[in-house]
Protein backbone atom coordinates (compact mmCIF):
# COMPACT_ATOMS: atom_id res chain seq x y z
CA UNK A 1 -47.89 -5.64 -15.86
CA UNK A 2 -47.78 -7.38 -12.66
CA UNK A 3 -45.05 -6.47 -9.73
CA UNK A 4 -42.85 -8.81 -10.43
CA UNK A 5 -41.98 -7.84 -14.02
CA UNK A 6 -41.73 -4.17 -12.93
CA UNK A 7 -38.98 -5.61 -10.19
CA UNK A 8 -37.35 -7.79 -12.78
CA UNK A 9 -37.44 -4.16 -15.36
CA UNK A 10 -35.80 -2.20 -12.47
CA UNK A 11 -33.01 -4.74 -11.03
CA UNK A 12 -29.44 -3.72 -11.65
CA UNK A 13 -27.32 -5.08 -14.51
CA UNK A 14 -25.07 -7.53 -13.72
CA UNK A 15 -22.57 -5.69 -16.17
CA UNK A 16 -21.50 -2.76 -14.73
CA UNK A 17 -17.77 -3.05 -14.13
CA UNK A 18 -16.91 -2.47 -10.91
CA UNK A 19 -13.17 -3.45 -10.67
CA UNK A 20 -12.57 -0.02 -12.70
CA UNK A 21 -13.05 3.21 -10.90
CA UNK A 22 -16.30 4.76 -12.00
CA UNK A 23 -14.38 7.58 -13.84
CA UNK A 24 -12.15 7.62 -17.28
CA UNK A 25 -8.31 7.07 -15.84
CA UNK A 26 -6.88 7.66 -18.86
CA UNK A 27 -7.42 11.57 -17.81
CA UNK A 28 -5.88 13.69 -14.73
CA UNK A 29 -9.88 15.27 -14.51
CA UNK A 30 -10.95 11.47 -14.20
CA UNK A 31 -8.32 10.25 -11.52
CA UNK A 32 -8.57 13.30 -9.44
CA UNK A 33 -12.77 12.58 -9.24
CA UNK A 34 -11.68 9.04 -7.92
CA UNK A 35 -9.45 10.02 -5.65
CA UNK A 36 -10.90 12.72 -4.31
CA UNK A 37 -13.80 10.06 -3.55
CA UNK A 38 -11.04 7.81 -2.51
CA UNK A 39 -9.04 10.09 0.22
CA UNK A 40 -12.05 11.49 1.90
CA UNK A 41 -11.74 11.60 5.17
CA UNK A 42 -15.40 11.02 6.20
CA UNK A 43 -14.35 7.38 4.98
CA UNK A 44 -12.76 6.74 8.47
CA UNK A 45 -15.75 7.38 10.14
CA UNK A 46 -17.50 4.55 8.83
CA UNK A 47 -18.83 1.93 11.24
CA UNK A 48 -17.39 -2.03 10.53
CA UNK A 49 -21.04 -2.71 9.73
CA UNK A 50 -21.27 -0.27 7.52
CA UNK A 51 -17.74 -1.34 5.63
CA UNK A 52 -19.57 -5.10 6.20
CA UNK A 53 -22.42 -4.16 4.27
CA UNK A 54 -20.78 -3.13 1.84
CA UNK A 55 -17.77 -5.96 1.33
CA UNK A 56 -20.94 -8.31 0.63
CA UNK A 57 -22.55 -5.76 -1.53
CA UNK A 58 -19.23 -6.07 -4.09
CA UNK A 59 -18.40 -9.49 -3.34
CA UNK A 60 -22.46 -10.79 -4.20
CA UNK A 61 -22.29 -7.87 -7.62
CA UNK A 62 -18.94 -9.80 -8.60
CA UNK A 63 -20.86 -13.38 -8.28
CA UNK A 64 -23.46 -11.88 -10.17
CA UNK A 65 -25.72 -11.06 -7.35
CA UNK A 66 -27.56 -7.87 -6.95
CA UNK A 67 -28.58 -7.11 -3.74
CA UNK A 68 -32.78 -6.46 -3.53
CA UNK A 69 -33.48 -2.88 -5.03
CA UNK A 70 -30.00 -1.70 -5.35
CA UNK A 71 -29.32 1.14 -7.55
CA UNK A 72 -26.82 2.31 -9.42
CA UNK A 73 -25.35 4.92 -7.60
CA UNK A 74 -25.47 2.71 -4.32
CA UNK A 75 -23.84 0.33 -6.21
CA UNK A 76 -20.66 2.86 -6.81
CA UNK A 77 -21.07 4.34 -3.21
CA UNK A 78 -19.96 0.33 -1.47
CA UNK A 79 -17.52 -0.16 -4.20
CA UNK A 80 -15.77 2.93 -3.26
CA UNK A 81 -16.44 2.59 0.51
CA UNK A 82 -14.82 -1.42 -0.42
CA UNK A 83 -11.94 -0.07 -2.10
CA UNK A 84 -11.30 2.66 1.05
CA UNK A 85 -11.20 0.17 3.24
CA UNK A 86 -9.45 -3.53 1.93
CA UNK A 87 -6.81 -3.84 0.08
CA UNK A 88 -7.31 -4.03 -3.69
CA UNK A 89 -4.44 -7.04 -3.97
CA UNK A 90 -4.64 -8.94 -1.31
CA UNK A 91 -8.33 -8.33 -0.14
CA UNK A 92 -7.31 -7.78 3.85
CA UNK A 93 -9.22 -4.95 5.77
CA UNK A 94 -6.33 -2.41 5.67
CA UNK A 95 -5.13 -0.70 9.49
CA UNK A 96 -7.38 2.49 9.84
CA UNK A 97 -4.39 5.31 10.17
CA UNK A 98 -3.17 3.24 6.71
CA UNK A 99 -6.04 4.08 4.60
CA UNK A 100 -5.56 7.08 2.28
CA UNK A 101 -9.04 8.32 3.50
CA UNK A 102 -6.76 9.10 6.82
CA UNK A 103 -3.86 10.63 5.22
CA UNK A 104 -5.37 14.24 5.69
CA UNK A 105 -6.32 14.46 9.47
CA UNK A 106 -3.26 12.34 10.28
CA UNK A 107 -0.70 14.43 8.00
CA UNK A 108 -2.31 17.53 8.60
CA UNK A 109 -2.00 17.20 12.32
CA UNK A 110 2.03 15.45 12.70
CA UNK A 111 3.18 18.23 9.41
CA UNK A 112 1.68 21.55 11.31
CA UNK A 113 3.49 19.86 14.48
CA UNK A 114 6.75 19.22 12.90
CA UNK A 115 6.31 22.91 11.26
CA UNK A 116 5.68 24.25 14.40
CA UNK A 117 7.81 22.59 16.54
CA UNK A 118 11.36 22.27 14.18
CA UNK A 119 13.85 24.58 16.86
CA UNK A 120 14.99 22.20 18.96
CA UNK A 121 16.69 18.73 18.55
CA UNK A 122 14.01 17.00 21.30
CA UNK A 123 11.05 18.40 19.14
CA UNK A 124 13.00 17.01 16.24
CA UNK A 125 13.57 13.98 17.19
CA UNK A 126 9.87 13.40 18.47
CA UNK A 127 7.75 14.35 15.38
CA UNK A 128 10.34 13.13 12.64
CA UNK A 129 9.86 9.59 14.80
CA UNK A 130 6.11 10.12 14.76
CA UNK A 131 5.82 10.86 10.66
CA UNK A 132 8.47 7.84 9.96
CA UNK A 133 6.01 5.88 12.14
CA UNK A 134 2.72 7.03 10.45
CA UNK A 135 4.67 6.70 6.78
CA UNK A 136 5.83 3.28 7.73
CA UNK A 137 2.27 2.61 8.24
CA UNK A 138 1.16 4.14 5.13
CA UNK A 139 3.88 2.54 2.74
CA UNK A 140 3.45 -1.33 4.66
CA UNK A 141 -1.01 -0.76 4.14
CA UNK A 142 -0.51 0.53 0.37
CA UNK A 143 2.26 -1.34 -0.87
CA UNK A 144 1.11 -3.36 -4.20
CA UNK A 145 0.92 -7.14 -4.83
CA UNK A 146 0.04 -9.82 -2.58
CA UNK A 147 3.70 -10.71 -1.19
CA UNK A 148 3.96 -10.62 2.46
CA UNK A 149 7.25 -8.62 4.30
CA UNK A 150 9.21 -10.35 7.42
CA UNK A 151 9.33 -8.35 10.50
CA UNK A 152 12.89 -7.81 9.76
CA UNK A 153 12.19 -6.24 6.54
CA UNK A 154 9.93 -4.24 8.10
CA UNK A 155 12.20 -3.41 11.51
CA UNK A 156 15.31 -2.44 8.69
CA UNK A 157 13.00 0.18 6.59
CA UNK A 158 11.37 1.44 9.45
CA UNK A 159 14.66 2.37 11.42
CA UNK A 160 16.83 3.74 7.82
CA UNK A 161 14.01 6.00 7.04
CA UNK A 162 13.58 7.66 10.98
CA UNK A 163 17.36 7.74 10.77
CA UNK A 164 17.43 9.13 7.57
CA UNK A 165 14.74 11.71 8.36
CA UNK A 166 16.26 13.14 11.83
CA UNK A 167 19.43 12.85 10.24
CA UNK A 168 18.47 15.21 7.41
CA UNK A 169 16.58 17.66 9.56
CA UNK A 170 19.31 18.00 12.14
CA UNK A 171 21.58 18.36 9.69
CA UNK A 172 19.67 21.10 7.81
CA UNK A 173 18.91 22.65 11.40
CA UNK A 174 22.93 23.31 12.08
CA UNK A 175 23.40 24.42 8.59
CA UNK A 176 20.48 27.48 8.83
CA UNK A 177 21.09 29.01 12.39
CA UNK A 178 23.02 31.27 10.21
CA UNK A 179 20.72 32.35 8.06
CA UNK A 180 17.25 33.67 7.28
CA UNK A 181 14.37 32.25 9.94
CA UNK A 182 12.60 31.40 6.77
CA UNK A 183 13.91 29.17 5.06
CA UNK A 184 14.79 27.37 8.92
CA UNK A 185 11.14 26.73 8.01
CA UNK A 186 11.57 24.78 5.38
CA UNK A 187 13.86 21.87 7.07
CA UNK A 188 11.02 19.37 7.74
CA UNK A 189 9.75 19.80 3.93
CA UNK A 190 13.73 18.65 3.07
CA UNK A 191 13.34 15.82 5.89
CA UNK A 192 10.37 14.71 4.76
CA UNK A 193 11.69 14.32 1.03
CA UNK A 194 14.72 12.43 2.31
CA UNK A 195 12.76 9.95 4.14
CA UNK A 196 10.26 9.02 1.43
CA UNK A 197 12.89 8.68 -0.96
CA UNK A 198 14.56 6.07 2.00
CA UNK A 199 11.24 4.79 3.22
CA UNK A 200 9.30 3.40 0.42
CA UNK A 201 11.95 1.68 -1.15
CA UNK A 202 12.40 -0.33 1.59
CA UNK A 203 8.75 -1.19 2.69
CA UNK A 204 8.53 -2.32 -0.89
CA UNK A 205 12.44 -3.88 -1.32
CA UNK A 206 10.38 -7.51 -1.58
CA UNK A 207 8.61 -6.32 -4.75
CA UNK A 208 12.47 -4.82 -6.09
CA UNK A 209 13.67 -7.98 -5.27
CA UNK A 210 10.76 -10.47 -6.68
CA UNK A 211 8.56 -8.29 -8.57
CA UNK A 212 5.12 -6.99 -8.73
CA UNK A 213 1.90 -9.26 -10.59
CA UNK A 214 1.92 -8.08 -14.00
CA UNK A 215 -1.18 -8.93 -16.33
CA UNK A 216 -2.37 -8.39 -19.70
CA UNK A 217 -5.67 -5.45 -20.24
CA UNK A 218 -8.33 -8.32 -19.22
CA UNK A 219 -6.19 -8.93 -16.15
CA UNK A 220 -4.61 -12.09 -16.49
CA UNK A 221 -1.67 -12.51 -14.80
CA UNK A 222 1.29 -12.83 -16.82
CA UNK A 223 3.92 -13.10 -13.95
CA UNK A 224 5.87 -10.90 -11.58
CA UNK A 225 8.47 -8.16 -12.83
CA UNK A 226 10.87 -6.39 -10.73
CA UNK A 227 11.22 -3.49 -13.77
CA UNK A 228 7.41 -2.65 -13.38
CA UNK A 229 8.29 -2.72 -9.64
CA UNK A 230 11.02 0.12 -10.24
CA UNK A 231 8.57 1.90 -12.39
CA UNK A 232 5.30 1.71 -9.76
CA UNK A 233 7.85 2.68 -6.23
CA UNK A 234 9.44 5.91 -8.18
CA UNK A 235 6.07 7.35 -9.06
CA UNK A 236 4.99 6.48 -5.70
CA UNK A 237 7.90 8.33 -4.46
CA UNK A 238 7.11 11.40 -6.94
CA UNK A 239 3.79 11.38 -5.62
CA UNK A 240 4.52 11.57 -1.97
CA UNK A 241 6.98 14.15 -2.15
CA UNK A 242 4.79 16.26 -4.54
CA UNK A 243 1.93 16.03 -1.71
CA UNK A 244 3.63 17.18 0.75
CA UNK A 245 4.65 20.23 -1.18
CA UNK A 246 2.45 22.63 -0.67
CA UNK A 247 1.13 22.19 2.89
CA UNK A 248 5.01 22.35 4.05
CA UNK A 249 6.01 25.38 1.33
CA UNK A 250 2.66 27.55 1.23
CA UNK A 251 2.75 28.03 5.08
CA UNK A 252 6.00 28.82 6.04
CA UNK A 253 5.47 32.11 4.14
CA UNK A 254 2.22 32.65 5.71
CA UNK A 255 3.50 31.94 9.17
CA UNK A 256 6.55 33.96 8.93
CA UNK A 257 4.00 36.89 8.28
CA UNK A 258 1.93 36.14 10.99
CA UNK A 259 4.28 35.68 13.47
CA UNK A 260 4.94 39.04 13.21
CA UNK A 261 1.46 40.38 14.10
CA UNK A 262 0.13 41.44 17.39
CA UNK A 263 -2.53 38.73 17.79
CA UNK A 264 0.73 35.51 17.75
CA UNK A 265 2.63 37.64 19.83
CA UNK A 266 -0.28 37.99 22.35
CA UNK A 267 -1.47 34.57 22.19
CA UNK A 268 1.21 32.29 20.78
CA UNK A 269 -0.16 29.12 21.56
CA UNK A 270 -2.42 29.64 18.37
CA UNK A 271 0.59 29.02 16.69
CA UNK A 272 0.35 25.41 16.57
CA UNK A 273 -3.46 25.06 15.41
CA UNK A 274 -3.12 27.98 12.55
CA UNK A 275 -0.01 26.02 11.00
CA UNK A 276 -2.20 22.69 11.00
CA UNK A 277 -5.45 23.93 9.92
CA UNK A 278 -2.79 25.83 7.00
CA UNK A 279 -1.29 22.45 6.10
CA UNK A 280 -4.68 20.75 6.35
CA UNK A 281 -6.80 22.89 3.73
CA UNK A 282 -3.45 21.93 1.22
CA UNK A 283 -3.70 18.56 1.58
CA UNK A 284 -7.89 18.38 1.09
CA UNK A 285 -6.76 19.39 -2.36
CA UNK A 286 -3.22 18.39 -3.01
CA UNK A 287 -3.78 14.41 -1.52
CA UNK A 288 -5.51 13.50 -4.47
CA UNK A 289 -4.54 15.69 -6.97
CA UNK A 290 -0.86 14.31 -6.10
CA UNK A 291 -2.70 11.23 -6.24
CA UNK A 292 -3.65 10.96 -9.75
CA UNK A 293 -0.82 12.40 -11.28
CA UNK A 294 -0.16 9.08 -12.40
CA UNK A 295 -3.07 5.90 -13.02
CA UNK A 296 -3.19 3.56 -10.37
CA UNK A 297 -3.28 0.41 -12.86
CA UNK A 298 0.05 1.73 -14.45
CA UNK A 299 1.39 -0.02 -17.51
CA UNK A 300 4.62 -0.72 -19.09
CA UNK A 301 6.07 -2.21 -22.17
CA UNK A 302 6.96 -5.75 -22.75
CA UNK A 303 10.06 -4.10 -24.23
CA UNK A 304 11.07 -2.70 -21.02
CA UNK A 305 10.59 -6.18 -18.90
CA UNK A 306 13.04 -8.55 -18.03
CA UNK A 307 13.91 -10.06 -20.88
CA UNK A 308 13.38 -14.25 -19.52
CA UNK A 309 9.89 -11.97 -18.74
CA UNK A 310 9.80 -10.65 -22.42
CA UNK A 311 10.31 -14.43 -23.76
CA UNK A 312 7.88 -16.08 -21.36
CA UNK A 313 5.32 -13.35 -22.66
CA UNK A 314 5.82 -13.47 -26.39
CA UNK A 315 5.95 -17.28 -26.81
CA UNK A 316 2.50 -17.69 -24.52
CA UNK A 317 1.14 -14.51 -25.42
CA UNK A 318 2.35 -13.26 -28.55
CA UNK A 319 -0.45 -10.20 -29.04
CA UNK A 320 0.27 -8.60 -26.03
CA UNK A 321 2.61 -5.61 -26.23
CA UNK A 322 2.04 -3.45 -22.82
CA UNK A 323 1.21 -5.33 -19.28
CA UNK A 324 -0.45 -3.52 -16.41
CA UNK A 325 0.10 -3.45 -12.77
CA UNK A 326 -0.88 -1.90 -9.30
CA UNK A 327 1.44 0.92 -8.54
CA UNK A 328 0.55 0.95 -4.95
CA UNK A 329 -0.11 4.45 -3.34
């Protein structure tokens, strides 16, 4: 057996399919593997030659190219180090703090400050502004379908949801100088909840007005529903909220304890890092748990469409009976 042939024996199948995430995602154990894989954080580390490498790596496997003595496993390491990076829709390298692979260090750090600092209506003001900033961020990088939003759009969401936000925490701030310093501590969690429910929305209003691409199982695209849209911004919403849970309701108690000891009361200033390091070990786990509570190529009904959406669907393509879509993150 010459070289050659043993070459030819051990290149790569062109058949592996790559625009699925290597694990089953019709199970919570499956989803949670690929986005655990998804949300690391190392991800952001990664040089632009090293997210180069591996854009051509996918791009040439897609053409049918496989790249000289690729294996299998290198294979699923660039399609994963692809997908941290570019958007899956509209194929643009996403902003860096945008990425989910970010979301720990950057929520860890602004939800142990807001945590920390929640007393005063300056220290309010600044870290609700900072996390309506980084979410605006988020929401704009992850939002699903290939639809561009106007600066406008973008100005109007960004401004309801930091209003909303400080709005919600200074409210909640009046109401509790009455009562228990512990549940004081548990202002930004309501803040934050009233600001993603204000702030998606809006970063995504063009796909409530217009729709998300829908396609059938082989993705073809069948059109653009504003139902599915509904559908993929409330579980985003569910999502987000649930993340944020227990880094924002596990400390408090913890902290409240603490606080109490000799070693805060001596050196106080350790405050600060023992609420973020708190928060951050919750959202290593709960980021992608919270993640893939629901698939990422969601489906819906043609039942449940628009019904011009239903017709168009049923007289071209009469077999289909669910569509999927992107549900953003």
């Amino acid at each position: 057996m010459t070289v050659n042939t043993i070459n030819m024996a051990a290149e790569l199948p062109t058949s592996i399919n790559i625009k699925e995430p290597r694990w089953d995602q019709s199970t919570f154990v499956g989803r949670a593997k690929h986005f655990f894989t998804v949300t690391d954080p190392r991800n952001i580390l990664l040089t632009n030659e090293q997210l180069a490498n591996s854009h051509k790596v996918i791009t040439d496997y897609r053409k049918g190219i496989v790249s000289p003595g690729l294996t299998e496993d290198e294979l699923w390491r660039a399609k994963y180090v692809f997908d941290s990076a570019f958007h899956p829709d509209t194929g643009e390298k996403m902003i860096l703090i945008g990425r989910m692979s970010a979301q720990v260090p950057m929520n860890m750090t602004i939800t142990g400050c807001m945590m920390t600092f929640y007393k005063t209506t300056p220290a309010v003001l600044l870290w609700q502004w900072i996390n309506q900033s980084f979410n605006a961020i988020v929401n704009y990088t992850n939002r699903s379908g290939d639809a561009p939003l106007t600066v406008s759009q973008l100005g109007t969401a960004y401004v309801s949801a930091t209003t909303g936000a400080v709005a919600t925490a200074l409210g909640l701030n009046a109401l509790t100088k009455h009562i228990s310093p512990l549940i004081g501590r548990f202002v930004p969690f309501a803040a934050v909840a009233a600001a993603n429910c204000i702030n998606i929305p809006l970063m995504r209003q063009r796909e409530l007005k217009h729709g998300i691409p829908i396609t059938d199982e082989n993705d073809n695209r069948l059109g653009e529903s504003t139902n599915a849209a509904k559908q993929a911004i409330s579980q985003v919403v569910v999502s987000r909220i649930l993340m944020a849970s227990p880094g924002m309701a596990i400390p408090p108690f913890l902290m409240n304890h603490l606080e109490k000891k000799a070693f805060l009361r001596k050196f106080p200033w350790m405050s600060a890092p023992i609420q973020v390091g708190l928060v951050g070990f919750c959202l290593v786990f709960a980021t992608p748990l919270c993640c893939a509570l629901f698939p990422q190529k969601s489906s819906i009904s043609v039942s449940r469409l628009e019904p011009e959406l239903q017709e168009k669907i049923r007289a071209n393509n009469p077999g289909v009976e669910r569509v999927y879509f992107n549900k953003g993150l």
